[in-house]
C-alpha atoms as a PDB file:
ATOM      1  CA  UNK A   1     -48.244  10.979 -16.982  1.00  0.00           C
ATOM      2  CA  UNK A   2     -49.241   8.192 -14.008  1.00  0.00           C
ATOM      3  CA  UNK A   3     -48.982   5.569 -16.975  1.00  0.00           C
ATOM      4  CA  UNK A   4     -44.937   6.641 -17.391  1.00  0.00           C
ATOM      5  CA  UNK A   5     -44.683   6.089 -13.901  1.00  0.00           C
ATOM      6  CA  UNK A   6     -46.196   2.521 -13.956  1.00  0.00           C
ATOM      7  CA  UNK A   7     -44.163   1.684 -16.561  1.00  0.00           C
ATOM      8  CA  UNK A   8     -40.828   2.743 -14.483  1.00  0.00           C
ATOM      9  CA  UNK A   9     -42.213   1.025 -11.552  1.00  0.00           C
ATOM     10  CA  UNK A  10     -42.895  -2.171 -13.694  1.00  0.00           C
ATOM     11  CA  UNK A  11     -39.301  -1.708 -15.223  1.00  0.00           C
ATOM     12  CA  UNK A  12     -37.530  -1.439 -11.959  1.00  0.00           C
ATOM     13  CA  UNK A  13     -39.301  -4.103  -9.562  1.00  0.00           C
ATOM     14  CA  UNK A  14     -41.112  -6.269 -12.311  1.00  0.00           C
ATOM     15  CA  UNK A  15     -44.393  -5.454 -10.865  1.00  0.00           C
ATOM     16  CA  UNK A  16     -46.950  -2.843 -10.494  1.00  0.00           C
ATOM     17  CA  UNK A  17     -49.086  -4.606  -7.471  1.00  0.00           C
ATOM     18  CA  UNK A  18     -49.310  -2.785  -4.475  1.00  0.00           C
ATOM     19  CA  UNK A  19     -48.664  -6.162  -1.855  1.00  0.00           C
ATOM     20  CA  UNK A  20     -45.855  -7.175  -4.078  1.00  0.00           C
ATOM     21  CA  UNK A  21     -44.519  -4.178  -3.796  1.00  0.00           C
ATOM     22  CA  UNK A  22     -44.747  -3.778  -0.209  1.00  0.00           C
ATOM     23  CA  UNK A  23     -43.403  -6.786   0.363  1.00  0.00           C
ATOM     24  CA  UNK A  24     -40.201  -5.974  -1.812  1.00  0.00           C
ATOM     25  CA  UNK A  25     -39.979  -3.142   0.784  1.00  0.00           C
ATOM     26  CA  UNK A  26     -39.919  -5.452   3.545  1.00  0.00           C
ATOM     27  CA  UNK A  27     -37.495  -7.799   2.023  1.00  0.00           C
ATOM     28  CA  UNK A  28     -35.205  -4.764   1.660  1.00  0.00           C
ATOM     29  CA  UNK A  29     -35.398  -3.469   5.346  1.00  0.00           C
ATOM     30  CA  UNK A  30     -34.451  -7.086   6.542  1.00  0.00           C
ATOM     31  CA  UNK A  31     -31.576  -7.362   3.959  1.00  0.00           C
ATOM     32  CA  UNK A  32     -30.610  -3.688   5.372  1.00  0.00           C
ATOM     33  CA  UNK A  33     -30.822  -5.139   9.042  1.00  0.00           C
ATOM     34  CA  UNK A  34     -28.662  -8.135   8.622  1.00  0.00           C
ATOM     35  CA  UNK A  35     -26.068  -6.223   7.135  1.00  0.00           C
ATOM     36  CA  UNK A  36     -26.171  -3.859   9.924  1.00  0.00           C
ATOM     37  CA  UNK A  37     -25.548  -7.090  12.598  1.00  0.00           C
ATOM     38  CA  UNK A  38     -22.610  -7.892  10.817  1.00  0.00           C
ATOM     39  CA  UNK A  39     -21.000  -4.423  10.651  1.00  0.00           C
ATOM     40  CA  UNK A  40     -20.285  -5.701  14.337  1.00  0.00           C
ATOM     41  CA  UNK A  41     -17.924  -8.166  15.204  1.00  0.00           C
ATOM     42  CA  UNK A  42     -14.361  -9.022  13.260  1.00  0.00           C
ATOM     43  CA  UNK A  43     -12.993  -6.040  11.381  1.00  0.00           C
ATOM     44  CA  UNK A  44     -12.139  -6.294   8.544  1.00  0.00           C
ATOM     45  CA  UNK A  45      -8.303  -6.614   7.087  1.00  0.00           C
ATOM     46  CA  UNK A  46      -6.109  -3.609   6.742  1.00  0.00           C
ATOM     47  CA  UNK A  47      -6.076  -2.352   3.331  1.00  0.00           C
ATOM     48  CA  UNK A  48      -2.497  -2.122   1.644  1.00  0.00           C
ATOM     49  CA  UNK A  49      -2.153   1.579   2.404  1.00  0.00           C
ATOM     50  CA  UNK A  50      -2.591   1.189   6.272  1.00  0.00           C
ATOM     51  CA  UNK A  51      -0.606  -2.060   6.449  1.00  0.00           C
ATOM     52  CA  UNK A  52       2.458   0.748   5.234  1.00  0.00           C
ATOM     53  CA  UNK A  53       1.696   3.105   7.507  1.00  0.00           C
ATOM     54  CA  UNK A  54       1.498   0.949  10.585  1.00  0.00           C
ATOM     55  CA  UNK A  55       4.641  -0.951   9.519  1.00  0.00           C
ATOM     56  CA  UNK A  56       5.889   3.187   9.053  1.00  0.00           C
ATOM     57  CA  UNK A  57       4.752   4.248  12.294  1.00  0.00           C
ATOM     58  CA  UNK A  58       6.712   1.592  13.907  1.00  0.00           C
ATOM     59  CA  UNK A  59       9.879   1.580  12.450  1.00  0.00           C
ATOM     60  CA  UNK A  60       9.441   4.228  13.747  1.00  0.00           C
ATOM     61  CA  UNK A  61       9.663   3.621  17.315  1.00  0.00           C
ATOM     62  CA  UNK A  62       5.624   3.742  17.740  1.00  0.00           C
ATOM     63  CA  UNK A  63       5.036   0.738  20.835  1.00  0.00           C
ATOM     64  CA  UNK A  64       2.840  -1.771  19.396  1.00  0.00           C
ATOM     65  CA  UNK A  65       0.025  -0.545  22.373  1.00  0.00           C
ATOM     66  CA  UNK A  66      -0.238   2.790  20.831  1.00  0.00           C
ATOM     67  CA  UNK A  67      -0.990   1.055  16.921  1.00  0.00           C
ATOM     68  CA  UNK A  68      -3.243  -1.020  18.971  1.00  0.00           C
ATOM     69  CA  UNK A  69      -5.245   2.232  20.311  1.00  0.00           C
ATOM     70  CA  UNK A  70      -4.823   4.675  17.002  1.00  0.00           C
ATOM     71  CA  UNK A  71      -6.258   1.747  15.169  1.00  0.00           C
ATOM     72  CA  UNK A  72      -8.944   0.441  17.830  1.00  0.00           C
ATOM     73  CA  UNK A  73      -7.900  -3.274  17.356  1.00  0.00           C
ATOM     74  CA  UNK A  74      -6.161  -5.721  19.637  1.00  0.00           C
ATOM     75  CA  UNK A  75      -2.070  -5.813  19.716  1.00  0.00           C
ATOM     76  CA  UNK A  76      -2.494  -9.069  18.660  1.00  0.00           C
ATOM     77  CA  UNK A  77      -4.046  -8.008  15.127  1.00  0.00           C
ATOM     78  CA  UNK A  78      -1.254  -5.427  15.237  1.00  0.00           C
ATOM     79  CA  UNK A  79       1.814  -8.121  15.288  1.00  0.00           C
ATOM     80  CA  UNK A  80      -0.035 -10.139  12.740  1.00  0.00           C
ATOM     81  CA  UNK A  81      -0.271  -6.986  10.326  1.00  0.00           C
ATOM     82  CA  UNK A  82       2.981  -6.623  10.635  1.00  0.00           C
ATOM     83  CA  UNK A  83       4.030  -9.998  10.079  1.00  0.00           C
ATOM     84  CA  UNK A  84       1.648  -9.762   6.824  1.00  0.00           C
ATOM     85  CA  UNK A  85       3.749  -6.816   5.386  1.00  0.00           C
ATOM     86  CA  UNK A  86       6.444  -9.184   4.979  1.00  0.00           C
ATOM     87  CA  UNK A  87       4.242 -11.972   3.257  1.00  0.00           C
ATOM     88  CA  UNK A  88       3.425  -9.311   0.037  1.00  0.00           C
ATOM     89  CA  UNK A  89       4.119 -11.534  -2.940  1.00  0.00           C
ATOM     90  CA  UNK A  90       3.104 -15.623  -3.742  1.00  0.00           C
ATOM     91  CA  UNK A  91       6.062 -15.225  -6.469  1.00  0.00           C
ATOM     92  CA  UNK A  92       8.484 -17.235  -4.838  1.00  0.00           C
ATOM     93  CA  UNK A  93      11.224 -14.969  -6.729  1.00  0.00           C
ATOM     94  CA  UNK A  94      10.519 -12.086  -5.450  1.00  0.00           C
ATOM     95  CA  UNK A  95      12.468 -11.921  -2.479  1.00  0.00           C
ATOM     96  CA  UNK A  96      11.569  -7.314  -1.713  1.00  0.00           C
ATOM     97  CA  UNK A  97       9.417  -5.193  -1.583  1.00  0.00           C
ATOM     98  CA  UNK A  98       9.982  -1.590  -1.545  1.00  0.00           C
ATOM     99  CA  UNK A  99       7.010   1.096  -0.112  1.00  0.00           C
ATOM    100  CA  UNK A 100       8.284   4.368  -1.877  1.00  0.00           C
ATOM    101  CA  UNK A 101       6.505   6.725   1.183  1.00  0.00           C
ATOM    102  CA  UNK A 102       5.806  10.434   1.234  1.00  0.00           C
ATOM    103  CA  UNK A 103       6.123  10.894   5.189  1.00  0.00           C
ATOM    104  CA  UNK A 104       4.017   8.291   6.330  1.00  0.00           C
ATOM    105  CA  UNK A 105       1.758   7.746   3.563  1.00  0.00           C
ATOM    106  CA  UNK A 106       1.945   4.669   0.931  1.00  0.00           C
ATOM    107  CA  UNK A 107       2.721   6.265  -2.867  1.00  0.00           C
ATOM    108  CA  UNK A 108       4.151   3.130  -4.934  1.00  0.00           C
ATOM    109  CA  UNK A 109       4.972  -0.395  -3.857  1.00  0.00           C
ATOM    110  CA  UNK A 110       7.660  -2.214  -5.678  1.00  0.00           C
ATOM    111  CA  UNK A 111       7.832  -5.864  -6.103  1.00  0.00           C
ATOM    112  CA  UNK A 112      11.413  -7.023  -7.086  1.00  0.00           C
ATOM    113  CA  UNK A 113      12.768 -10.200  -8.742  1.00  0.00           C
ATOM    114  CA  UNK A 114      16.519  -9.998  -8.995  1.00  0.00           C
ATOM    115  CA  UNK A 115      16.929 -13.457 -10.662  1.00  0.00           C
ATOM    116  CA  UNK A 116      14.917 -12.452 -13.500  1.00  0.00           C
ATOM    117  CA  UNK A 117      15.556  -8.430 -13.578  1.00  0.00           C
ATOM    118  CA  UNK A 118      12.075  -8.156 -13.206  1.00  0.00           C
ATOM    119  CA  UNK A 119       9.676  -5.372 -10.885  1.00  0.00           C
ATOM    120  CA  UNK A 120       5.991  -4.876 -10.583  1.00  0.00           C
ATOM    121  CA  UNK A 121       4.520  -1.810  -9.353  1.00  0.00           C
ATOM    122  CA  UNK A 122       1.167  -0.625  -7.559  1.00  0.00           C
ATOM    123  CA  UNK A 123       0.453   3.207  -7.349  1.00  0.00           C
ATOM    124  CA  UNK A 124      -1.815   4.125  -4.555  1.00  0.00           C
ATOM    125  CA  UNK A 125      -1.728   7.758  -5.537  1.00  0.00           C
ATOM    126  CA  UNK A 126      -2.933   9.829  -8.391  1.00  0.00           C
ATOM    127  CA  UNK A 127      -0.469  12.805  -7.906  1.00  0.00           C
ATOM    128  CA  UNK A 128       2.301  11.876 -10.267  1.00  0.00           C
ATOM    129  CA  UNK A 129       5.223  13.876  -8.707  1.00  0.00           C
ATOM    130  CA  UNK A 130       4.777  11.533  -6.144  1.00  0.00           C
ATOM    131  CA  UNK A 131       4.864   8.548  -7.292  1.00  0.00           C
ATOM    132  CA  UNK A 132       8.527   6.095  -7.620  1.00  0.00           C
ATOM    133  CA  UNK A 133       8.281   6.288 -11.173  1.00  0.00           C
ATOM    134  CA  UNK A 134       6.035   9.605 -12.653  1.00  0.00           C
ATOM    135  CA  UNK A 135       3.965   8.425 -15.618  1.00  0.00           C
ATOM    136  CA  UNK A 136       5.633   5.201 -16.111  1.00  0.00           C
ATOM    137  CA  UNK A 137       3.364   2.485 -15.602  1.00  0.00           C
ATOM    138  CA  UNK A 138       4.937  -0.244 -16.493  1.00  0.00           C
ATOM    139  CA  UNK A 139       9.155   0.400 -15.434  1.00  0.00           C
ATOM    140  CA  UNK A 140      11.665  -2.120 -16.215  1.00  0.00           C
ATOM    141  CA  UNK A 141      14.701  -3.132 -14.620  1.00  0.00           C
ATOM    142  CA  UNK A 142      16.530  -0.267 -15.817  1.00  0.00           C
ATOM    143  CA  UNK A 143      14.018   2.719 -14.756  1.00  0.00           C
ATOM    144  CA  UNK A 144      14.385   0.997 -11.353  1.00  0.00           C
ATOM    145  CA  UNK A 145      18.307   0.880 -11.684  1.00  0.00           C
ATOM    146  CA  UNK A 146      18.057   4.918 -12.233  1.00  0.00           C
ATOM    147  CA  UNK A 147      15.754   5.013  -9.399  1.00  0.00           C
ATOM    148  CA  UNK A 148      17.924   3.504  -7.249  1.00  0.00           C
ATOM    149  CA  UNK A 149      20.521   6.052  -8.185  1.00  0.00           C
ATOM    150  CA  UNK A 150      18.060   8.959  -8.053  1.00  0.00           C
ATOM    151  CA  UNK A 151      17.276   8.732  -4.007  1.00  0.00           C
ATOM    152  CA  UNK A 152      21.114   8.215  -3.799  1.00  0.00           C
ATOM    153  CA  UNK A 153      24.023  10.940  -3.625  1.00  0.00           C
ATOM    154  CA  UNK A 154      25.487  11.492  -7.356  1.00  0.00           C
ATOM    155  CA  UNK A 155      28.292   8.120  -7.901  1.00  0.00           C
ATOM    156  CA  UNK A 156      30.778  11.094  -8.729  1.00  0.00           C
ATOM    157  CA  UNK A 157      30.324  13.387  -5.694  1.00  0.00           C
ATOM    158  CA  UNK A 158      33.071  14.625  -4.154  1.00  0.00           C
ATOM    159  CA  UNK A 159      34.456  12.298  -1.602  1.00  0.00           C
ATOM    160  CA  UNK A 160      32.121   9.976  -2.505  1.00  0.00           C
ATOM    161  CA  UNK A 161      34.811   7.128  -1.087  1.00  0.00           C
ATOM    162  CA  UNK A 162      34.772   8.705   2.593  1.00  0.00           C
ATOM    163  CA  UNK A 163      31.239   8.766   2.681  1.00  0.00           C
ATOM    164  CA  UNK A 164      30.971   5.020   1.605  1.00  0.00           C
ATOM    165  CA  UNK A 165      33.817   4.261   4.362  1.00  0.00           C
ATOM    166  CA  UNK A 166      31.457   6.309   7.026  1.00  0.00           C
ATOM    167  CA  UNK A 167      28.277   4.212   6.135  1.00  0.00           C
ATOM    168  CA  UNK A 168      30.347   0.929   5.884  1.00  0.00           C
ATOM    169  CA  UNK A 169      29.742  -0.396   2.426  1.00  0.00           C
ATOM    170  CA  UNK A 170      32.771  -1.477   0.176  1.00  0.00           C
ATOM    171  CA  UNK A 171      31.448   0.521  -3.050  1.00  0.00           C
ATOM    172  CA  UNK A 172      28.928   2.488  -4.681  1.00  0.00           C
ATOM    173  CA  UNK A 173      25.827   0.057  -4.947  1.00  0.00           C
ATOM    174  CA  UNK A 174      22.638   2.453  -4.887  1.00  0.00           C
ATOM    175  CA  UNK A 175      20.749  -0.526  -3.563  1.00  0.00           C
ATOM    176  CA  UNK A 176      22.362  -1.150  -0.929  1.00  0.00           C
ATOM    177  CA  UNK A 177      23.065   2.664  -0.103  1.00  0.00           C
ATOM    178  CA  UNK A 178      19.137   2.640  -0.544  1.00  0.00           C
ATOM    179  CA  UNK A 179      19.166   0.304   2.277  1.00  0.00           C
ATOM    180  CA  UNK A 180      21.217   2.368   4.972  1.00  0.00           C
ATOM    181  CA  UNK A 181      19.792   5.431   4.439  1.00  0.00           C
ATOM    182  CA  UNK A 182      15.944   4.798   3.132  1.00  0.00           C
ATOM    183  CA  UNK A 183      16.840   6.854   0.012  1.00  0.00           C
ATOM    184  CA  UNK A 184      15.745   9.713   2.126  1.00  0.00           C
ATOM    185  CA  UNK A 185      16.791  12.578   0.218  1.00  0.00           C
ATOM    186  CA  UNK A 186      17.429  16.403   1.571  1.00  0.00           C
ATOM    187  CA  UNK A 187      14.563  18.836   0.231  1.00  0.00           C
ATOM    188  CA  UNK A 188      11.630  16.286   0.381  1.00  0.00           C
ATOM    189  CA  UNK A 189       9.627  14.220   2.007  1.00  0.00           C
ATOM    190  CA  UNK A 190       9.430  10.509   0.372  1.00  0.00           C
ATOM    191  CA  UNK A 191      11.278   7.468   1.649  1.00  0.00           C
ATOM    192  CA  UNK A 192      11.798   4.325   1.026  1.00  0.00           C
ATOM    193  CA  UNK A 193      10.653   1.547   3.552  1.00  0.00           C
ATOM    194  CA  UNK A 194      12.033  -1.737   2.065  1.00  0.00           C
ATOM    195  CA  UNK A 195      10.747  -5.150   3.286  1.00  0.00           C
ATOM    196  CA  UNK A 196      12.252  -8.368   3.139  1.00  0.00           C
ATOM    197  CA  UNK A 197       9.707 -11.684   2.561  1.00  0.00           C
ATOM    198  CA  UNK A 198       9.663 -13.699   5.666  1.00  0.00           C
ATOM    199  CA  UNK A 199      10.435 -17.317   4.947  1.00  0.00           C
END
């Protein structure tokens, strides 16, 4: 039996010396205890998912101060979050991203290319009822076409026209419908928070 356990010992550190192996020990607490120093200091970046909700919260009408104190960072790190929503893509083509939301949480983002009729996607969540496009991971131009149309009213509602008139817009374009009203939808919860890339 001890011999099984030298021989896992030798696997795992290479050794079975006793000073060797104390000193391994050592080495470990000081690895432990420089990590532990830089735990302090600079934060690190906002994952994707919080980016969405701050940029949420504040389109919202949330002061930049109150970010600052939910999140425990400066204002300054605030406006540059911010500002970083709207740098999402090094694709020079695409020109919008769209951050399909349930309330205030981050469910799909949506990459668009118009030129080419092309869209990338990122899921952040498992549950598929909430997500832009279900199962589909891979949508093309026309599953985002129908989901367009799907967080709009139907093109043949009844006075469909008059409605269009009240929100301004010329004629039925789900996109830019989309735009005016978030594709908020009566009945549930998910929006759609749609950036522009800053120049």
């Amino acid at each position: 039996m001890g011999t099984t356990f030298e021989n896992e010992i030798l696997e795992i550190f290479g050794t079975t010396d006793l000073e060797q192996l104390k000193k391994i020990s050592r080495d470990v607490a000081s690895y432990n205890q420089k990590k532990q120093r830089n735990i302090s200091g600079r934060k690190n970046s906002f994952t994707e998912i919080q980016a969405a909700e701050m940029v949420a919260l504040y389109s919202q009408g949330e002061s930049i101060s109150d970010l600052a104190r939910k999140y425990q960072v400066s204002r300054q790190t605030i406006y540059n979050q911010l500002k970083r929503a709207h740098r999402f893509s090094e694709d020079p083509d695409v020109k919008m991203r769209m951050n399909f939301m349930n309330h205030n949480d981050l469910c799909t983002t949506i990459d668009i290319d118009f030129r080419h009729e092309k869209i990338t996607i990122h899921n952040y969540t498992e549950q598929i009822l909430l997500r832009a496009f279900g199962v589909i991971e891979n949508p093309d131009w026309k599953d985002f076409e129908y989901f367009l149309e799907d967080r709009c009213f139907p093109r043949t509602r009844d006075h469909a026209n008059e409605i269009l008139r009240e929100m301004n817009l010329p004629f039925y374009d789900p996109l830019l419908i989309v735009e005016k009203t978030q594709g908020r939808m009566e009945g549930d919860h998910q929006w759609i928070m749609i950036l522009k890339k800053e120049q």
